[in-house]
C-alpha atoms as a PDB file:
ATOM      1  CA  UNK A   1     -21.402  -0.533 -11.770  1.00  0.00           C
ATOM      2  CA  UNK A   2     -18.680  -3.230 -10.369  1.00  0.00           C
ATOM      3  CA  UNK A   3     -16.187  -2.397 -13.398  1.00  0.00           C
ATOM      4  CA  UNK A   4     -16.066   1.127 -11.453  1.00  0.00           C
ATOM      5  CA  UNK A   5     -15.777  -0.020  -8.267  1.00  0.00           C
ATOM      6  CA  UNK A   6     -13.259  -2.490  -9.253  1.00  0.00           C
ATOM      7  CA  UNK A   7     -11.514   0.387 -11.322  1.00  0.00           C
ATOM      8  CA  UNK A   8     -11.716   2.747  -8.125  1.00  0.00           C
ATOM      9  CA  UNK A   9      -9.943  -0.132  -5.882  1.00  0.00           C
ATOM     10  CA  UNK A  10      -7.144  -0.533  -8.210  1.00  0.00           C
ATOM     11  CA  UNK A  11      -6.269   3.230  -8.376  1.00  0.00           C
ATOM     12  CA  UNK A  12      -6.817   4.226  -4.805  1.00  0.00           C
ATOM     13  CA  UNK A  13      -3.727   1.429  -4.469  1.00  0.00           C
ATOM     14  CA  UNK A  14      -5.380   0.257  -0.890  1.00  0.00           C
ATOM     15  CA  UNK A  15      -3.256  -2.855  -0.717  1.00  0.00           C
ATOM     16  CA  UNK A  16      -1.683  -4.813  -3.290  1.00  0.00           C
ATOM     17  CA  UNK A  17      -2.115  -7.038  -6.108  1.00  0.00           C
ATOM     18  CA  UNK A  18      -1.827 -10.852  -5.041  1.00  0.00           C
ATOM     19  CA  UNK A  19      -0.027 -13.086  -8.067  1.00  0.00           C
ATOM     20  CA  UNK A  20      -1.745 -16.843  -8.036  1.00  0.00           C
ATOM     21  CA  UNK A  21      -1.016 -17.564 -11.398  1.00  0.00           C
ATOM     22  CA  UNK A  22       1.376 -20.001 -11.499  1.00  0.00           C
ATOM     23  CA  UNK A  23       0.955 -21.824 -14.762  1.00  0.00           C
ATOM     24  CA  UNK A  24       1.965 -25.715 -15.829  1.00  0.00           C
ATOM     25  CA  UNK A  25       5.658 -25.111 -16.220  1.00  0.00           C
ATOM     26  CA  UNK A  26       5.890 -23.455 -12.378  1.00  0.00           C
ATOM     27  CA  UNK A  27       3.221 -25.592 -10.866  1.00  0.00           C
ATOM     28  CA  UNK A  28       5.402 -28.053  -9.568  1.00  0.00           C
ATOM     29  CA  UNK A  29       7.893 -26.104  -7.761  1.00  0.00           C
ATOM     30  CA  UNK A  30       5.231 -23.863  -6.821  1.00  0.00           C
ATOM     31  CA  UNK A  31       3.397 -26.715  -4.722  1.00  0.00           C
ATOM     32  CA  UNK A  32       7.609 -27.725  -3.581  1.00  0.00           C
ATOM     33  CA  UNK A  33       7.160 -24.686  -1.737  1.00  0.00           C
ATOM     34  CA  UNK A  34       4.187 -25.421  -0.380  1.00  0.00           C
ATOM     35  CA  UNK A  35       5.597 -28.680   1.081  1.00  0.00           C
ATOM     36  CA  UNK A  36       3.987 -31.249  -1.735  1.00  0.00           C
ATOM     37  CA  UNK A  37       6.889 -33.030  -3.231  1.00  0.00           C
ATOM     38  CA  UNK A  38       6.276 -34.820  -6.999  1.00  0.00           C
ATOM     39  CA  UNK A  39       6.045 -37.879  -5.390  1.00  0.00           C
ATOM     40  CA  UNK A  40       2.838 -37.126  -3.788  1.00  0.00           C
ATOM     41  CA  UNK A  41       0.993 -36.905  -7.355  1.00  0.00           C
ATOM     42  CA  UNK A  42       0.619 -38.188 -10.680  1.00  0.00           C
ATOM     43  CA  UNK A  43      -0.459 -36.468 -13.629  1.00  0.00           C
ATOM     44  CA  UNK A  44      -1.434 -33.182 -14.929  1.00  0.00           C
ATOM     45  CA  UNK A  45      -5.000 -33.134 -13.263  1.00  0.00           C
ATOM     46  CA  UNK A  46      -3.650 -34.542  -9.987  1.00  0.00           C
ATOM     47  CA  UNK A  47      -1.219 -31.900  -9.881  1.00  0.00           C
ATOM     48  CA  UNK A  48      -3.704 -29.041 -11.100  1.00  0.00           C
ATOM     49  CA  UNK A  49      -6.344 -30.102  -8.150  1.00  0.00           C
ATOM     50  CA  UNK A  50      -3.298 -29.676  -5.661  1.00  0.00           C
ATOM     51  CA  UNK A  51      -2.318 -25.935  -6.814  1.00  0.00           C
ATOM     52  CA  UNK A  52      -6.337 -24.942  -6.675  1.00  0.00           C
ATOM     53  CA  UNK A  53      -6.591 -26.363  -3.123  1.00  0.00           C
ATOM     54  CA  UNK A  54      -3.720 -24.588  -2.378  1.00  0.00           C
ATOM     55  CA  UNK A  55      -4.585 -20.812  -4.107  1.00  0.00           C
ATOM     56  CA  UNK A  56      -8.323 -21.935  -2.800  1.00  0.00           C
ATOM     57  CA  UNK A  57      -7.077 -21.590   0.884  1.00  0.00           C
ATOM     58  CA  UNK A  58      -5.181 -18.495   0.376  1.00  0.00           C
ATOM     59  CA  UNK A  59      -8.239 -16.870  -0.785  1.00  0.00           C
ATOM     60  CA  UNK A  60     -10.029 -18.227   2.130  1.00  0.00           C
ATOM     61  CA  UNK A  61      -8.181 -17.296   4.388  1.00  0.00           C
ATOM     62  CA  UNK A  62      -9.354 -14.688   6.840  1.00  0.00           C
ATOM     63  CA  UNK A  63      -6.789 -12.170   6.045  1.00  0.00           C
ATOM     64  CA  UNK A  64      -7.242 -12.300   2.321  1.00  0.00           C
ATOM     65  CA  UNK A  65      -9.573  -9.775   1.549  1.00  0.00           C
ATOM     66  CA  UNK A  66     -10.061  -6.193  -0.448  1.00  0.00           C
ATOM     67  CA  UNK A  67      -8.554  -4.327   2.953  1.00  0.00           C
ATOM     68  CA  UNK A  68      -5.330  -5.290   2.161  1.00  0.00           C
ATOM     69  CA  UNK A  69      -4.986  -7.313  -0.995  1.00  0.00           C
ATOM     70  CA  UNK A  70      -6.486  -4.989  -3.834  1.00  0.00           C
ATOM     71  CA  UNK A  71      -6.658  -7.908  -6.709  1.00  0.00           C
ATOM     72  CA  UNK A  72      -5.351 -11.198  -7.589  1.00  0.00           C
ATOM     73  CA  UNK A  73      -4.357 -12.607 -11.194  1.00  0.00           C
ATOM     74  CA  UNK A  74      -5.350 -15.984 -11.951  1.00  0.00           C
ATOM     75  CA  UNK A  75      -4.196 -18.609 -14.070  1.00  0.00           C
ATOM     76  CA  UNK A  76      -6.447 -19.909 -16.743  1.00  0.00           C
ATOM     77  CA  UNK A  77      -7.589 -23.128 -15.007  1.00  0.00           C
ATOM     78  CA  UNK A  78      -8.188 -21.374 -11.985  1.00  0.00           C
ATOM     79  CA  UNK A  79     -10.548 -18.775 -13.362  1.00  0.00           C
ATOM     80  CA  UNK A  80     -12.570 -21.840 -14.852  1.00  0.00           C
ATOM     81  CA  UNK A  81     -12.865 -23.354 -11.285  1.00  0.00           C
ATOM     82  CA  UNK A  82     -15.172 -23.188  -8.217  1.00  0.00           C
ATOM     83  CA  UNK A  83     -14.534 -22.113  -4.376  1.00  0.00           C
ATOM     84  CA  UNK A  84     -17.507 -23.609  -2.494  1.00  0.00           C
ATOM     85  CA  UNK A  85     -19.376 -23.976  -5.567  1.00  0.00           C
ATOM     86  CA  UNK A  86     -18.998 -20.318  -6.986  1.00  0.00           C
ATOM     87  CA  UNK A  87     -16.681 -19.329 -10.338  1.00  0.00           C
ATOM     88  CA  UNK A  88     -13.455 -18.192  -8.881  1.00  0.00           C
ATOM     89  CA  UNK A  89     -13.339 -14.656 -10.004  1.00  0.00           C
ATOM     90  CA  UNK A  90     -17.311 -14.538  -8.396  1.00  0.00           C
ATOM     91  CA  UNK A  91     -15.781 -15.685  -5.214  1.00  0.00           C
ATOM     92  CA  UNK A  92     -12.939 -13.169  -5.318  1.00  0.00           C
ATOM     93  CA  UNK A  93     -15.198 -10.112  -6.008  1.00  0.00           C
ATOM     94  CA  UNK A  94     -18.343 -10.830  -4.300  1.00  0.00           C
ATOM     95  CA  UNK A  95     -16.796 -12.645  -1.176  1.00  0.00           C
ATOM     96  CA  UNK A  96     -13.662 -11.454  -0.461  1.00  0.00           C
ATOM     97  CA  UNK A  97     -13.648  -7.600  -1.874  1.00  0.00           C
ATOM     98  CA  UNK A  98     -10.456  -8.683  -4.325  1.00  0.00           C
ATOM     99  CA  UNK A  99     -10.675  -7.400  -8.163  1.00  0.00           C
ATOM    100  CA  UNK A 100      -9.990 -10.662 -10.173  1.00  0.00           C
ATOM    101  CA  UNK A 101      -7.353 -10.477 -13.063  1.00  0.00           C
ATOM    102  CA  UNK A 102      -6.060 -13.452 -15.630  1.00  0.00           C
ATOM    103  CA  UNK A 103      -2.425 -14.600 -16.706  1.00  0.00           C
ATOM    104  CA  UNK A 104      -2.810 -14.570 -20.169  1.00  0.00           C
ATOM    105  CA  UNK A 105       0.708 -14.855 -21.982  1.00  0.00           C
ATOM    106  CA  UNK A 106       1.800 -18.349 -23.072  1.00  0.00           C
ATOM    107  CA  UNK A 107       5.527 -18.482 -22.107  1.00  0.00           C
ATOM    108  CA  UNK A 108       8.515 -16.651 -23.961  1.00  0.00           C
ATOM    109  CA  UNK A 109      10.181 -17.078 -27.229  1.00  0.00           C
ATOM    110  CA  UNK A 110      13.370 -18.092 -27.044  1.00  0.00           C
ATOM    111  CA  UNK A 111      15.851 -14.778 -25.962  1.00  0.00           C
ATOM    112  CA  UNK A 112      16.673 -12.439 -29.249  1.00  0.00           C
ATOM    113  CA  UNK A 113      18.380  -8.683 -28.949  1.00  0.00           C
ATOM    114  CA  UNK A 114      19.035  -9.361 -24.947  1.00  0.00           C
ATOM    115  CA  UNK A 115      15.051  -9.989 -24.564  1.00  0.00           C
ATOM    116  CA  UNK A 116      12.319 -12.820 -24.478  1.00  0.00           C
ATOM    117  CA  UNK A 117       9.365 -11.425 -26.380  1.00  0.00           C
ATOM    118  CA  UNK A 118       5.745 -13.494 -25.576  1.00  0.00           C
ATOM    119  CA  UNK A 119       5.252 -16.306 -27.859  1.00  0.00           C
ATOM    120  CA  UNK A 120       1.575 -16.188 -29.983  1.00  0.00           C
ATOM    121  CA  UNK A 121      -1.717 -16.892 -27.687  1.00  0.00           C
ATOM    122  CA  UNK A 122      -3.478 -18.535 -29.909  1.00  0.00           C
ATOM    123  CA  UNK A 123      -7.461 -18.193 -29.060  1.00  0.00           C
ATOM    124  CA  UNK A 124      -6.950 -15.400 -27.721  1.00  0.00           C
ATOM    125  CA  UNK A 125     -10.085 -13.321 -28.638  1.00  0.00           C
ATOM    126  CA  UNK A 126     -12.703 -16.344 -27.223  1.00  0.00           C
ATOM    127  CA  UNK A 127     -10.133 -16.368 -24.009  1.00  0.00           C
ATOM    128  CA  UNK A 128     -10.753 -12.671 -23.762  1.00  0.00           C
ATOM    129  CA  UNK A 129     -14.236 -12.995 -23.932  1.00  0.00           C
ATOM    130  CA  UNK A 130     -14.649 -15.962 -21.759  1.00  0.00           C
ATOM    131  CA  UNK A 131     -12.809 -13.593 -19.038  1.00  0.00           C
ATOM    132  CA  UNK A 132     -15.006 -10.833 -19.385  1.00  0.00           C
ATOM    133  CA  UNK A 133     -18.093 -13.063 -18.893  1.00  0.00           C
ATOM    134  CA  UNK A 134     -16.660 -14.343 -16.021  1.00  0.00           C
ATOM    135  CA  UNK A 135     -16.323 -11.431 -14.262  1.00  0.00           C
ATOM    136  CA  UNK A 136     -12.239 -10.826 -14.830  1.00  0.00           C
ATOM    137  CA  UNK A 137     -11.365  -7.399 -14.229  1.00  0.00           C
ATOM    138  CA  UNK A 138      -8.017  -7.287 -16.660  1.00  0.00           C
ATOM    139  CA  UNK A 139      -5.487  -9.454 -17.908  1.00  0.00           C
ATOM    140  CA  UNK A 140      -1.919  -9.731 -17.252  1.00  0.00           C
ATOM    141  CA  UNK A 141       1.044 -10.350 -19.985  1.00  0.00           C
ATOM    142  CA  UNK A 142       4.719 -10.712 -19.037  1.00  0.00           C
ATOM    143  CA  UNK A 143       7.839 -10.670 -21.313  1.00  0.00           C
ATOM    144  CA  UNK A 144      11.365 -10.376 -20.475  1.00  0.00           C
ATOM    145  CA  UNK A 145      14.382  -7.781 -20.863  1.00  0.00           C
ATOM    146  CA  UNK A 146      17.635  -9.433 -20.115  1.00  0.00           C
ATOM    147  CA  UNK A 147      20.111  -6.876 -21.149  1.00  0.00           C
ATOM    148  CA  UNK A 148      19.863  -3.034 -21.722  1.00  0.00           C
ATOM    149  CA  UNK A 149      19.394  -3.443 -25.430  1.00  0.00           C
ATOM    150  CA  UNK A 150      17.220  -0.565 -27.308  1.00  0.00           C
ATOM    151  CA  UNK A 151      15.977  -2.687 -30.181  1.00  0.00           C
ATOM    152  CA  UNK A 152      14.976  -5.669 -28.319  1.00  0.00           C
ATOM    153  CA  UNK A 153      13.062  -3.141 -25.495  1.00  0.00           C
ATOM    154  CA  UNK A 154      11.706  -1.234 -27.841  1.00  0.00           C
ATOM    155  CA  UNK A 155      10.058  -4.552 -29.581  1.00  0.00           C
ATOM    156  CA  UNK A 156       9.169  -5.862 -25.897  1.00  0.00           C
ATOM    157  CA  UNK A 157       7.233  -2.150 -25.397  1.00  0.00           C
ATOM    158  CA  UNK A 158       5.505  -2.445 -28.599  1.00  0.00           C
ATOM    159  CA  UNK A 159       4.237  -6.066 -28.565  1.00  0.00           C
ATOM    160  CA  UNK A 160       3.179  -5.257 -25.158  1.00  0.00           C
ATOM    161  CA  UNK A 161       0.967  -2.512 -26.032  1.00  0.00           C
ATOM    162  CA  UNK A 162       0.170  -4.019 -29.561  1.00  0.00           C
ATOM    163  CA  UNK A 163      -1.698  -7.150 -26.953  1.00  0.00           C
ATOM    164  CA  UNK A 164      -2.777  -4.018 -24.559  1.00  0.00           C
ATOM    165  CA  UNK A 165      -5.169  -2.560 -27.361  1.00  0.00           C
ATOM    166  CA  UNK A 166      -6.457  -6.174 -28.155  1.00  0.00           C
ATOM    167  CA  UNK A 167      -7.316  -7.236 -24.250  1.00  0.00           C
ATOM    168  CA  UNK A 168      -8.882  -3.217 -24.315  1.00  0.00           C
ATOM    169  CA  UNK A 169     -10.783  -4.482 -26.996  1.00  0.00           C
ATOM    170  CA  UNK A 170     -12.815  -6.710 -24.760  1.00  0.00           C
ATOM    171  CA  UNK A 171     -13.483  -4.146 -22.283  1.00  0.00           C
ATOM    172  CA  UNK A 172     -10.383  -5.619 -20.026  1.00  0.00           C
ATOM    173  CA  UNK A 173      -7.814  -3.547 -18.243  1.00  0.00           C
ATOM    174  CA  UNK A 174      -4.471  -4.691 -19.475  1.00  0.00           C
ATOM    175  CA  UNK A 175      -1.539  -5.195 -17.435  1.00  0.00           C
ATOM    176  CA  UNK A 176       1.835  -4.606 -19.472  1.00  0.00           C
ATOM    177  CA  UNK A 177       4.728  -6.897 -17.528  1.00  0.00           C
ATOM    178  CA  UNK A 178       7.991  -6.023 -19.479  1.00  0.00           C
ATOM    179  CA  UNK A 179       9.760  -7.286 -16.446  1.00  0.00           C
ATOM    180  CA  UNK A 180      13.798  -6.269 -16.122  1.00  0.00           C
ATOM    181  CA  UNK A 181      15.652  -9.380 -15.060  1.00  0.00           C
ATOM    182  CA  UNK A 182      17.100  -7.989 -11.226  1.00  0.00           C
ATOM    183  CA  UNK A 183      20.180  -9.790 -11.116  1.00  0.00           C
ATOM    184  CA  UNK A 184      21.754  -8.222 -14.915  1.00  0.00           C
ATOM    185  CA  UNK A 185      25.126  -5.811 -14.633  1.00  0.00           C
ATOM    186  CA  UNK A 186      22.808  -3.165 -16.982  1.00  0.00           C
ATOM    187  CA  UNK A 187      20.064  -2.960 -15.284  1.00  0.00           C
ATOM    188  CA  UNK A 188      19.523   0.813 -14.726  1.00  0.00           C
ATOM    189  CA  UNK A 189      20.588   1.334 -18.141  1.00  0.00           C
ATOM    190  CA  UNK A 190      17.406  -0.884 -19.207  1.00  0.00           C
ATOM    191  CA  UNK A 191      15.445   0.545 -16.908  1.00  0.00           C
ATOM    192  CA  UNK A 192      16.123   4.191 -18.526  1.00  0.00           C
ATOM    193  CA  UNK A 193      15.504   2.756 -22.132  1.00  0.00           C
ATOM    194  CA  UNK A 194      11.990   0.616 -20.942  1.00  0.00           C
ATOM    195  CA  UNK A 195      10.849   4.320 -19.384  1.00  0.00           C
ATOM    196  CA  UNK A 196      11.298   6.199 -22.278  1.00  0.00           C
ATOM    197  CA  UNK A 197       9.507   3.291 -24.795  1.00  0.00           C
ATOM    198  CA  UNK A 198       6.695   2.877 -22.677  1.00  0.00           C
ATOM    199  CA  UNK A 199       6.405   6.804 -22.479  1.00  0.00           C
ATOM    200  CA  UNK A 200       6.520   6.925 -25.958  1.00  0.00           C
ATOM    201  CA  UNK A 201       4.087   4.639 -26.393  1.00  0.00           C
ATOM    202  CA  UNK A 202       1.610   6.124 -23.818  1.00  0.00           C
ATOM    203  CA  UNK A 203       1.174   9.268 -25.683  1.00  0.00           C
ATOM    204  CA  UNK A 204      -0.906   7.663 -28.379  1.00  0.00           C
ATOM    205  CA  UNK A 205      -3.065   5.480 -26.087  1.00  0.00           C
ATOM    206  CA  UNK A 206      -6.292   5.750 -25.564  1.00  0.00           C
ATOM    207  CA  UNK A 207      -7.465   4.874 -22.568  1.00  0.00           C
ATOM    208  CA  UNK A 208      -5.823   3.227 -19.552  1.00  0.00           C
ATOM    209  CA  UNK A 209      -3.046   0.687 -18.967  1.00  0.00           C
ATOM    210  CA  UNK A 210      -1.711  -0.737 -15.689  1.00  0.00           C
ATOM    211  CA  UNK A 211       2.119  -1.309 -15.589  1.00  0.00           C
ATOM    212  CA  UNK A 212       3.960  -4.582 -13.670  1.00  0.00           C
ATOM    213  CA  UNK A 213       7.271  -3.826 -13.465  1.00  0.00           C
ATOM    214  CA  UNK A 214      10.794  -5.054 -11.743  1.00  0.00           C
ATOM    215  CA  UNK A 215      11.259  -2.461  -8.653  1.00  0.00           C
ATOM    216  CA  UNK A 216      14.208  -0.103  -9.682  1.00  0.00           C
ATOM    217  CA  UNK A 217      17.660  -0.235  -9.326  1.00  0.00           C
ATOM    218  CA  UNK A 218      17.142   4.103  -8.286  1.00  0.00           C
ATOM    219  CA  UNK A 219      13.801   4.506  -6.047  1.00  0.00           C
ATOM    220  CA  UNK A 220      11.141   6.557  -7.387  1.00  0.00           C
ATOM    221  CA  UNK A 221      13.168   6.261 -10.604  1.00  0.00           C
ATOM    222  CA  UNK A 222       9.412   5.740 -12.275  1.00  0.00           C
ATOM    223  CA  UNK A 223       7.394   8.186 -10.704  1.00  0.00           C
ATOM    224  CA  UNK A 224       7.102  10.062 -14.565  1.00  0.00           C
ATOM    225  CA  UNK A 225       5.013   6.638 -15.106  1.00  0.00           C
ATOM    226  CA  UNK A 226       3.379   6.477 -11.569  1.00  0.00           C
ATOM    227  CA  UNK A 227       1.700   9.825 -12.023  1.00  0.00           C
ATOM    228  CA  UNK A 228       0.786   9.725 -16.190  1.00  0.00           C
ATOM    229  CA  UNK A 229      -2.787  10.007 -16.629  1.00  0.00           C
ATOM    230  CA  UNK A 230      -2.890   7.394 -19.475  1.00  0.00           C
ATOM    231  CA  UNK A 231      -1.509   4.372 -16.071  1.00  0.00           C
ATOM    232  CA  UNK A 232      -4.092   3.421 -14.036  1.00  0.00           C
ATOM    233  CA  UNK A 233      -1.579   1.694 -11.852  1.00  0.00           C
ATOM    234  CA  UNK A 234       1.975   1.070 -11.379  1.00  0.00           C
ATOM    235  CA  UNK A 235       2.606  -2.068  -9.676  1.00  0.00           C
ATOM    236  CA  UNK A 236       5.704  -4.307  -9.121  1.00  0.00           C
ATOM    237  CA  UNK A 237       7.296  -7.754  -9.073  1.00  0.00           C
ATOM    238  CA  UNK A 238       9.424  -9.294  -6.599  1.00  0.00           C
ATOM    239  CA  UNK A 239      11.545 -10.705  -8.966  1.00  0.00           C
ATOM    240  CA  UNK A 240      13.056 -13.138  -7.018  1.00  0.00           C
ATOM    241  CA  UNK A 241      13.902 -10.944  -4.142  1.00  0.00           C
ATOM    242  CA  UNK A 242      13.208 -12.787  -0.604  1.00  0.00           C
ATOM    243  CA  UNK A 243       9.639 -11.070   0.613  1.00  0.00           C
ATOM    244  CA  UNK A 244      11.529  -9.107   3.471  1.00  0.00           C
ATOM    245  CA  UNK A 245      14.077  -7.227   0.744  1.00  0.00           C
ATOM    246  CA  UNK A 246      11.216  -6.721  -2.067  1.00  0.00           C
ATOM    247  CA  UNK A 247       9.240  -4.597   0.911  1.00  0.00           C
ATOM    248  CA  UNK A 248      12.063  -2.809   1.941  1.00  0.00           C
ATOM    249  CA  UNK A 249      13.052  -1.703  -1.951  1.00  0.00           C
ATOM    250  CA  UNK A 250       9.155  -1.485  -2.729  1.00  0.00           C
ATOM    251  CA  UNK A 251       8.696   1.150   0.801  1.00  0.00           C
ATOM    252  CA  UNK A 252      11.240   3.329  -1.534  1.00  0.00           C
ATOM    253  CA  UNK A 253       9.019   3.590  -4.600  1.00  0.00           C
ATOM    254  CA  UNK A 254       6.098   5.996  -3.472  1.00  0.00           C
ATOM    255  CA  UNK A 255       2.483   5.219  -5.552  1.00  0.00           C
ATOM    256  CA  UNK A 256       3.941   1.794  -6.381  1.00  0.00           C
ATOM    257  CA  UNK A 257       1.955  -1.422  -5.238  1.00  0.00           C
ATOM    258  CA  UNK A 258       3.336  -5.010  -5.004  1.00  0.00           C
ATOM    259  CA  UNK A 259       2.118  -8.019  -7.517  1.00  0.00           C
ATOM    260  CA  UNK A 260       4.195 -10.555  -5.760  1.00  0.00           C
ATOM    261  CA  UNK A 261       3.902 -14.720  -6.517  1.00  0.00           C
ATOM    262  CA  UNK A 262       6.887 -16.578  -4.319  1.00  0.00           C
ATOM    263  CA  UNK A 263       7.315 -13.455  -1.926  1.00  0.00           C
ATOM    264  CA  UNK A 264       3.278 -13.734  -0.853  1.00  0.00           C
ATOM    265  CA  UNK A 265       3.335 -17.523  -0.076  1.00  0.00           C
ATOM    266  CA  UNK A 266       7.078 -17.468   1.276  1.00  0.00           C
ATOM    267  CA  UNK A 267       6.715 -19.567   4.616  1.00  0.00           C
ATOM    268  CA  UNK A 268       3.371 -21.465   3.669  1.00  0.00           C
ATOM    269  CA  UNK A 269       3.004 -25.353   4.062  1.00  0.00           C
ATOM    270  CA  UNK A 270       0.642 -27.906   3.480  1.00  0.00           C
ATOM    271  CA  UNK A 271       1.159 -29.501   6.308  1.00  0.00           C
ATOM    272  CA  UNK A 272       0.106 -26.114   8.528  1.00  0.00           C
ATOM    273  CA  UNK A 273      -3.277 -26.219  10.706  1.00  0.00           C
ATOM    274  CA  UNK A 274      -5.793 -23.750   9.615  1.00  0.00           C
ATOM    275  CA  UNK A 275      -4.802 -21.676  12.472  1.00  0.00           C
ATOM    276  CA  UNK A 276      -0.956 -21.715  11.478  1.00  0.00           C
ATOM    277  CA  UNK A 277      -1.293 -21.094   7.969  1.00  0.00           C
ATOM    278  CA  UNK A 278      -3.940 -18.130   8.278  1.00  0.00           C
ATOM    279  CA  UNK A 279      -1.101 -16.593  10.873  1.00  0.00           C
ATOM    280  CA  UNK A 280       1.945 -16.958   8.301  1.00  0.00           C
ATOM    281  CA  UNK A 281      -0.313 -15.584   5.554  1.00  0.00           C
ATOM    282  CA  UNK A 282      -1.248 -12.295   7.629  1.00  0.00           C
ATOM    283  CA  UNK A 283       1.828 -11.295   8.615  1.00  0.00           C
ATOM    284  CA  UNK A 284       2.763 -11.879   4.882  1.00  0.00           C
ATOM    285  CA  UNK A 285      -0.116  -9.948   3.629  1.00  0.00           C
ATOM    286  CA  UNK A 286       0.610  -7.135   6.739  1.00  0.00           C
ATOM    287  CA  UNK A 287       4.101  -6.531   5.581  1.00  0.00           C
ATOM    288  CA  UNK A 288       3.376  -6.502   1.942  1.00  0.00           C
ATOM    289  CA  UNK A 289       0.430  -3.863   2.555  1.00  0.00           C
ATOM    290  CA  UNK A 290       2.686  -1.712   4.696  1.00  0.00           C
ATOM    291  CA  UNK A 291       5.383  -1.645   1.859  1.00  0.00           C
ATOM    292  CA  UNK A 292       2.706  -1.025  -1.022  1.00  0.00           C
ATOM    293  CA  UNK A 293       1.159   2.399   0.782  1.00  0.00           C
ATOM    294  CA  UNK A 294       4.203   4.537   0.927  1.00  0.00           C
END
């Protein structure tokens, strides 16, 4: 059955977990990146056909496949669109040996109790079940902890876990993203009260979860999560650490795999030839792998 194969991939950790699911807020600085100023398009759709040519040419590429890059989380309009004539998540699986996953969170609320809690996702149940038709493997959800404040983790942990046992529901592996903002003065301190919630919170679980998380101020500082029966998966975010400094902390966190956005396409431009961009995007993929299998 694919959902055990796809479920065997994600815990045997061979590789990591590639994040294409920048969504209409990030879009534009996403294709900046990339080389494609705001200039070059007009409109929504315009803009949207630019960000699935570029994700479209990632997956392509030659070193984008299940040896190295274990899954990749889509954004909504990308799951509902073709490579070569084949549903996204189709392509991803059957073509390139990834495990497909979907962005499902609509932004943040504004910041409460030092965190930013996920606003409602309306629609969610049809979304949910338009995902598992198409093949999606899980979904991921991200909310924000910007201060080392118990009340406002604990209602990050429990909203995340409350939306956990609804994308379960479907028959969808969820991916809880409580992500600790890197740069905040109390960051281990947050990091000890998000451990302890999320423990909490495992013990009445059933089933599995995966966890996306900042890396650690401390390495190995989650390994009681890493190795819990109830997490499928423990994998982490770059957080706005260059691609070079998130593998060297990420090497330090043994059974941890990257889900990294900006640090994977760090270096790639439009205006590459095929055989330039398919060189930057190996190495990138090479040095991400390498960090993920400590």
């Amino acid at each position: 059955m694919t959902n055990a194969n796809m479920t065997e991939q994600v815990r045997g950790g061979r590789g990591f977990i590639a994040a294409l699911d920048q969504s209409g807020g990030s879009t534009p600085k996403a294709l900046k990146l990339y080389g494609v100023d705001e200039s070059e398009y007009s409109g929504e759709e315009a803009m949207y056909d630019l960000i699935h040519a570029m994700r479209s040419r990632i997956i392509k590429s030659p070193g984008f496949t299940g040896d190295k890059v274990a899954g990749a989380i889509l954004f909504e309009q990308t799951m509902d669109r073709m490579i070569d004539g084949i549903p996204t998540a189709t392509y991803l699986w059957e073509k390139r040996g990834v495990v497909p996953f979907l962005k499902i969170d609509k932004g943040l609320e504004a910041e409460a109790d030092g965190v930013q809690l996920m606003k409602p996702i309306p629609g969610l149940d049809a979304l949910l079940d338009r995902a598992a038709k198409a093949g999606i493997f899980g979904t991921k959800e991200r909310s924000v902890v910007n201060a080392a404040n118990a009340k406002g983790i604990a209602a990050v942990v429990a909203q995340q876990f409350a939306l956990g046992r609804q994308v379960a529901a479907h028959g969808l592996m969820p991916i809880l993203e409580p992500e600790v903002t890197i740069s905040i003065a109390d960051k281990p301190q947050a990091e000890a009260i998000l451990q302890a919630e999320i423990l909490k919170h495992l013990e009445g679980l059933d089933g599995q979860v995966m966890l996306k998380l900042s890396l650690p101020t401390v390495p190995d500082f989650y390994q009681p999560l890493v190795k819990h029966p109830k997490v499928l998966k423990v994998v982490a975010l770059s957080g706005g650490h260059a691609r070079a400094r998130a593998n060297e902390i990420l090497a330090q966190n043994h059974g941890i795999i990257a889900s990294f956005s900006r640090a994977l396409s760090e270096g790639l431009s439009a205006q590459q030839t095929a055989a330039e961009f398919d060189s930057v995007l190996k190495d990138a993929i090479d040095s991400i792998h390498a960090a993920s299998i400590t």
